[in-house]
N, C-alpha and C. Protein backbone atom coordinates (compact mmCIF):
# COMPACT_ATOMS: atom_id res chain seq x y z
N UNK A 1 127.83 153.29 120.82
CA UNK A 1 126.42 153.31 120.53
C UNK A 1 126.01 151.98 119.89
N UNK A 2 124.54 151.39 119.84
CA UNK A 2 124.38 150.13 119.70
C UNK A 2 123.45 150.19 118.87
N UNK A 3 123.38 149.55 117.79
CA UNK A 3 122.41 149.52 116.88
C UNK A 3 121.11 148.73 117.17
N UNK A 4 119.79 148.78 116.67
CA UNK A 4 118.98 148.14 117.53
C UNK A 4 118.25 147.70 116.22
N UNK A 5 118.74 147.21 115.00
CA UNK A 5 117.68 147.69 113.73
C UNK A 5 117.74 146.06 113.79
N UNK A 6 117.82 145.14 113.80
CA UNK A 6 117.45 143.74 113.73
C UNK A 6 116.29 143.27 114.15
N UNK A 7 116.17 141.53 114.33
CA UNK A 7 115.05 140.89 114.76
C UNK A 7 115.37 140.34 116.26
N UNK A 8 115.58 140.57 117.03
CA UNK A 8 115.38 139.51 118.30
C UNK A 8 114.73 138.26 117.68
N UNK A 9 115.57 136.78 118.60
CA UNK A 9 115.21 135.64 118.19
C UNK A 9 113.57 135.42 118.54
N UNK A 10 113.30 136.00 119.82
CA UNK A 10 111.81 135.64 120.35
C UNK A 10 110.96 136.26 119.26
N UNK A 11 110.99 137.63 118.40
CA UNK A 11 110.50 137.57 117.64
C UNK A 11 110.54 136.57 116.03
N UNK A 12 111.30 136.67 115.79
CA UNK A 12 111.59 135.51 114.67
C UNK A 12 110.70 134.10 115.49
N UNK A 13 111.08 134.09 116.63
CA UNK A 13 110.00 132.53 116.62
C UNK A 13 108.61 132.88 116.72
N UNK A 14 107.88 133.54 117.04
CA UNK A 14 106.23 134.23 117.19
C UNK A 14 106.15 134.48 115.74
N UNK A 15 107.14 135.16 115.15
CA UNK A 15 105.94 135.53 113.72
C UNK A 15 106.40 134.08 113.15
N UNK A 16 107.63 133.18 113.22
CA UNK A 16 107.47 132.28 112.30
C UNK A 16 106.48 130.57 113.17
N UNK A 17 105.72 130.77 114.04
CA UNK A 17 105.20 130.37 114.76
C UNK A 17 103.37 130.38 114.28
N UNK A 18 103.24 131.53 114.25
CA UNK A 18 102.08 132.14 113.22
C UNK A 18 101.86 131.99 112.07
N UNK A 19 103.02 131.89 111.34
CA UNK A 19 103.10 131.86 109.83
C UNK A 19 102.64 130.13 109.87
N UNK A 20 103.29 129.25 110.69
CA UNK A 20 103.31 127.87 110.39
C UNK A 20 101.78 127.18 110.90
N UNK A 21 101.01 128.22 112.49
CA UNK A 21 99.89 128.21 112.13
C UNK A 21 99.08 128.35 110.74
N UNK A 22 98.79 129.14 110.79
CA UNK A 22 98.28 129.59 109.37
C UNK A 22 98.11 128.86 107.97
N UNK A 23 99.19 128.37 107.85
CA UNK A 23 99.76 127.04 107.09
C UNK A 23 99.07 125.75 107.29
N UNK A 24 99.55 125.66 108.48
CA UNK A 24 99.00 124.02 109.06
C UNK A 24 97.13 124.62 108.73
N UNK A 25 96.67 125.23 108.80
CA UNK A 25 95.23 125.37 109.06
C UNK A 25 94.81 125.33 107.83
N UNK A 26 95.55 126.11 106.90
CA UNK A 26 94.77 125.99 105.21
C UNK A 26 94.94 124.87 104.71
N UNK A 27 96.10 124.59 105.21
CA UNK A 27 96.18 123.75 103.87
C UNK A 27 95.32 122.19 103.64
N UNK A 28 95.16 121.78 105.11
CA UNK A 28 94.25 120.89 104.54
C UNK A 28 92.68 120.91 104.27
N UNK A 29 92.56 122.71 104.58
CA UNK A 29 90.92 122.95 104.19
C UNK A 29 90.88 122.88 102.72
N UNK A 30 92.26 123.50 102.04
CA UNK A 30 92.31 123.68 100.54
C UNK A 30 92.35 122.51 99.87
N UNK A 31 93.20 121.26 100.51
CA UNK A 31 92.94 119.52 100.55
C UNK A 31 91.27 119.33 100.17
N UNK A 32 90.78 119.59 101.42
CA UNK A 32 89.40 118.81 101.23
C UNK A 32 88.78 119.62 100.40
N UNK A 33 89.00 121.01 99.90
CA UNK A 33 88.06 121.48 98.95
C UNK A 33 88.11 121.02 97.36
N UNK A 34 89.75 120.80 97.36
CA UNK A 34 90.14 120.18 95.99
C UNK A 34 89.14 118.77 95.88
N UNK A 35 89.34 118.20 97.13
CA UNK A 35 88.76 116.25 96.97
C UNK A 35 87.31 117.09 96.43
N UNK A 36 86.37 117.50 97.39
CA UNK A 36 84.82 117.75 97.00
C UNK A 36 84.91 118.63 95.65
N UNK A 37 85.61 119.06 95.10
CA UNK A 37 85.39 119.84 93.84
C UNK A 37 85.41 118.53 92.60
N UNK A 38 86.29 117.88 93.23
CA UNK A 38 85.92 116.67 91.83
C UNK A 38 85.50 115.24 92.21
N UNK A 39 84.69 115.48 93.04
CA UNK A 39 83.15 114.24 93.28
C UNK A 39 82.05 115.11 92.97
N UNK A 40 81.99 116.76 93.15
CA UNK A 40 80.97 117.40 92.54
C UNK A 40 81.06 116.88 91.05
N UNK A 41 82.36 117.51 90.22
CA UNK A 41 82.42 117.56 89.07
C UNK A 41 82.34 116.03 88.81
N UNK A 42 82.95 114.99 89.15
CA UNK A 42 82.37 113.66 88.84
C UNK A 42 81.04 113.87 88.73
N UNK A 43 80.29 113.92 89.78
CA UNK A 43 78.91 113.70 90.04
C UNK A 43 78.08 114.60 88.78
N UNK A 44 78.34 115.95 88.10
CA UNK A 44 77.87 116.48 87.22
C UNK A 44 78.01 115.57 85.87
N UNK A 45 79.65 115.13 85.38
CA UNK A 45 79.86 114.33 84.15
C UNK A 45 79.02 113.18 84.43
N UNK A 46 78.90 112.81 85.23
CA UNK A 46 78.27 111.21 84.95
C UNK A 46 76.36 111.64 85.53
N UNK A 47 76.10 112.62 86.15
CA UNK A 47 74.78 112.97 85.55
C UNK A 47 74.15 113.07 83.71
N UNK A 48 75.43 113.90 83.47
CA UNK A 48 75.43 114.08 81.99
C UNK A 48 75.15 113.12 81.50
N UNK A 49 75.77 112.41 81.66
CA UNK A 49 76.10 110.91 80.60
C UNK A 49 75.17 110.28 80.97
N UNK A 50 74.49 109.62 81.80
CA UNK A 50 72.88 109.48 82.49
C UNK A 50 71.29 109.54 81.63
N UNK A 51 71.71 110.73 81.86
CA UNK A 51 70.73 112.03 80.89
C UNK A 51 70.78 111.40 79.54
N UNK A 52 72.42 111.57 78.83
CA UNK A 52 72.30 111.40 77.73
C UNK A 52 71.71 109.72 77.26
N UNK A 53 72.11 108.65 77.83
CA UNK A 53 71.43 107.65 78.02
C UNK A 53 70.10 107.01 77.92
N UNK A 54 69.72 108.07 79.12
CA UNK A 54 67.85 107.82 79.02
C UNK A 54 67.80 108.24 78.12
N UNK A 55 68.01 109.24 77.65
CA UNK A 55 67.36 109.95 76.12
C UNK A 55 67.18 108.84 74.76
N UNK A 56 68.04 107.82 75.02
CA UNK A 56 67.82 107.07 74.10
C UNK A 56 67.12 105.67 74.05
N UNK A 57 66.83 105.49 75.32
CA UNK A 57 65.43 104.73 75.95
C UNK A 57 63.90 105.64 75.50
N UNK A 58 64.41 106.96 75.78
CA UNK A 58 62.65 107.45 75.59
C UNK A 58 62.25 107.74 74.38
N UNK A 59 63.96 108.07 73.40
CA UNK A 59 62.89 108.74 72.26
C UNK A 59 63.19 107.53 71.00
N UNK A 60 64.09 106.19 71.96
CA UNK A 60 63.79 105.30 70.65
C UNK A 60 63.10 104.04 70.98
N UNK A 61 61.91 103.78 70.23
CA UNK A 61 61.26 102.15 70.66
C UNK A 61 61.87 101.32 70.35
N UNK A 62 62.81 101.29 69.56
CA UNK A 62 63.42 99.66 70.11
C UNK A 62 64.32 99.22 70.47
N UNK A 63 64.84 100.33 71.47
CA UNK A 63 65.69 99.83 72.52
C UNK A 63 65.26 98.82 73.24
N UNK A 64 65.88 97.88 74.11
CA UNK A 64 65.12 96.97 75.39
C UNK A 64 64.95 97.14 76.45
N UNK A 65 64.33 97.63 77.51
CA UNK A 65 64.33 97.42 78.42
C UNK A 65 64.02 96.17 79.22
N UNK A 66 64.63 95.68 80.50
CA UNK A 66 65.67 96.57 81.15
C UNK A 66 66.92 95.80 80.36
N UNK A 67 68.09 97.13 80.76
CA UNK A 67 69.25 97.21 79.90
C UNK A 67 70.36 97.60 81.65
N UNK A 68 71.39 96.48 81.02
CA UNK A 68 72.46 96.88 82.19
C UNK A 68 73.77 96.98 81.53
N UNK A 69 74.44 97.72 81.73
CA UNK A 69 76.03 97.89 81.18
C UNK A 69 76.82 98.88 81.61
N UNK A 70 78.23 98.79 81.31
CA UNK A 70 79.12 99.40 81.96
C UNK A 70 79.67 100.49 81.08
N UNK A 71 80.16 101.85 81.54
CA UNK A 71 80.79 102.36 80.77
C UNK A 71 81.74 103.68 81.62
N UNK A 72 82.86 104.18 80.56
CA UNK A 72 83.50 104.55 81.63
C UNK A 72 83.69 106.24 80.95
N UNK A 73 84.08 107.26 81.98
CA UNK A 73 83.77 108.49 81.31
C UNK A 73 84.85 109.23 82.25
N UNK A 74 85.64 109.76 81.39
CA UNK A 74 86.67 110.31 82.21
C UNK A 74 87.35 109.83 83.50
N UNK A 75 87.59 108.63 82.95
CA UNK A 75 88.25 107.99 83.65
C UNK A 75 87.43 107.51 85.09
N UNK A 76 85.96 107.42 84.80
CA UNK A 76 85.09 106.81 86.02
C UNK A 76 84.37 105.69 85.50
N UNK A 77 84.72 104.70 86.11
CA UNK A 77 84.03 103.55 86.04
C UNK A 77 83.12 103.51 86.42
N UNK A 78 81.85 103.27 85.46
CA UNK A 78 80.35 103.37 85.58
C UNK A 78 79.89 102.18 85.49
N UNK A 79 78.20 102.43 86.03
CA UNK A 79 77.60 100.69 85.75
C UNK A 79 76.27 101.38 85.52
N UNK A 80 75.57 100.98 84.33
CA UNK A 80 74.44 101.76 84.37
C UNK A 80 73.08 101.12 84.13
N UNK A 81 72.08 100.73 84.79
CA UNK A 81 70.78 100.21 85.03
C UNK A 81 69.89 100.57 84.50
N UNK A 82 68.63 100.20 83.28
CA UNK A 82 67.60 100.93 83.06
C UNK A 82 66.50 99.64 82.89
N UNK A 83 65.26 100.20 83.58
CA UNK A 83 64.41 99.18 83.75
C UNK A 83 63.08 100.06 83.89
N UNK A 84 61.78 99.51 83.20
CA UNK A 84 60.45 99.76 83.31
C UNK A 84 59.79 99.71 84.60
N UNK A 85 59.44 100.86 85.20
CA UNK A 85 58.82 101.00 86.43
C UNK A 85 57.03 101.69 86.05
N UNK A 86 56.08 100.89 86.06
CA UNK A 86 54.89 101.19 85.21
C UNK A 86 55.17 102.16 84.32
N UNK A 87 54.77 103.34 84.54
CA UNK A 87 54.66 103.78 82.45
C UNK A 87 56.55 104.72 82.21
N UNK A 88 57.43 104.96 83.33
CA UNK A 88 58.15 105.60 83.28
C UNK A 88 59.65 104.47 83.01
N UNK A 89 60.74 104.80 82.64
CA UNK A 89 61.77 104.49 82.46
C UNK A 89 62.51 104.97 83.51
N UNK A 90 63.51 103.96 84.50
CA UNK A 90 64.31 104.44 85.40
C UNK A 90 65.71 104.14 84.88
N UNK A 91 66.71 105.29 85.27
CA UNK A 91 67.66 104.97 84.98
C UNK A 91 68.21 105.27 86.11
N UNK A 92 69.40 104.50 86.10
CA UNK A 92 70.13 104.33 87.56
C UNK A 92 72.21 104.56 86.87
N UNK A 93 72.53 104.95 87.91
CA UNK A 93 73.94 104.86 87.13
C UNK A 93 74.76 104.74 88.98
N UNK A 94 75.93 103.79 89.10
CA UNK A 94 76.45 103.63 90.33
C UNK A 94 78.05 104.01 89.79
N UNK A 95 78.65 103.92 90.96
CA UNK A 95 80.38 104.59 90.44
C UNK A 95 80.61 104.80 91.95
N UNK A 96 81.93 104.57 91.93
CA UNK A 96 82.49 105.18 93.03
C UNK A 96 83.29 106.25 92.99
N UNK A 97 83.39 107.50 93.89
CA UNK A 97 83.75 108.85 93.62
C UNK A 97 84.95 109.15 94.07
N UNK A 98 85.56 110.22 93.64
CA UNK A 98 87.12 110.74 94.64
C UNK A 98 87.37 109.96 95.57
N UNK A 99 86.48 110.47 96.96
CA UNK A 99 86.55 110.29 97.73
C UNK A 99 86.28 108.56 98.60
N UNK A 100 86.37 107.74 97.55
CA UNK A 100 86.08 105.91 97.38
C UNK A 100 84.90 106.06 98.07
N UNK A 101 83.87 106.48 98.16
CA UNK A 101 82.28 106.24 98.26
C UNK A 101 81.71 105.70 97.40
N UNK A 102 80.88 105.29 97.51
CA UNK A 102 79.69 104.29 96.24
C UNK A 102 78.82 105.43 96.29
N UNK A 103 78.79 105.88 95.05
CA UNK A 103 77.52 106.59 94.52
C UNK A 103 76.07 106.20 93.86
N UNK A 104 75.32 106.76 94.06
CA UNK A 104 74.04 106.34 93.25
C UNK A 104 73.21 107.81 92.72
N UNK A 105 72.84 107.72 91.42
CA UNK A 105 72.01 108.91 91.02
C UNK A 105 71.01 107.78 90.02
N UNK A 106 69.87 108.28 90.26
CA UNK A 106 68.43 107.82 89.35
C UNK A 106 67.68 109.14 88.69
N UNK A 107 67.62 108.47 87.61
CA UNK A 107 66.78 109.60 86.66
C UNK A 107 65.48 108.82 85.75
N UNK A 108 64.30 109.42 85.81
CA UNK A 108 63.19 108.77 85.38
C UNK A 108 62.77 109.67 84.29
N UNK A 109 62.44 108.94 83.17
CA UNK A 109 61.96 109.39 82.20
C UNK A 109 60.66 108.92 81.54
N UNK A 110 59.92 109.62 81.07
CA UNK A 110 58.28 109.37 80.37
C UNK A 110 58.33 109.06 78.84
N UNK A 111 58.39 107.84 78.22
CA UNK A 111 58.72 107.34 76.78
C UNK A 111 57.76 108.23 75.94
N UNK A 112 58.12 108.51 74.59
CA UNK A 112 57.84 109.41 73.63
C UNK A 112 56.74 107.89 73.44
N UNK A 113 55.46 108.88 72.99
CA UNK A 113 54.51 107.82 72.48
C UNK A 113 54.26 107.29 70.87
């Protein structure tokens, strides 16, 4: 009598055939989701820091405008721009992200009178 309780090789190659699909397919979706999760999160910290910036163009007069300088925030090298555009304050901040793109975000603010 013959025992039949094993794997045949043709099966062992189909399911491990599938399995390596499967594999090959995530893993570099889970790749690119990691890269865009921290050019988002870049892109949020250095909004922050932005924000916090202008704030000190609008609510102090004697800062100068325009003002250019560099600064770096978790380990992102920033360059940050602020200059009088008729009655509003622009601020500009550039960086390049995860993904080596050049970024740009502008934020305008209305000076405390």
């Amino acid at each position: 009598m013959r025992k039949d309780s094993g794997f045949t090789l043709m099966e062992v190659l189909i399911a491990s055939s599938i399995i390596f699909t499967a594999v090959s397919t995530l893993l570099p979706i889970a790749l690119i989701l990691e890269a865009e999760q921290k050019v988002l999160s870049d892109r949020r910290t250095v909004a922050y820091m932005l924000h916090d910036e202008l704030q000190n163009f609008i609510w102090d007069p004697t800062k100068q405008v325009p003002s250019h300088f560099n600064r770096t925030v978790n380990n992102i090298e920033t360059s940050l721009e602020f200059k009088q555009e008729q009655e509003l304050i622009k601020g500009c901040v550039t960086w390049d992200n995860a993904r080596n793109r050049h970024e740009k975000l502008c934020f305008y603010g209305l000076p405390a009178a």
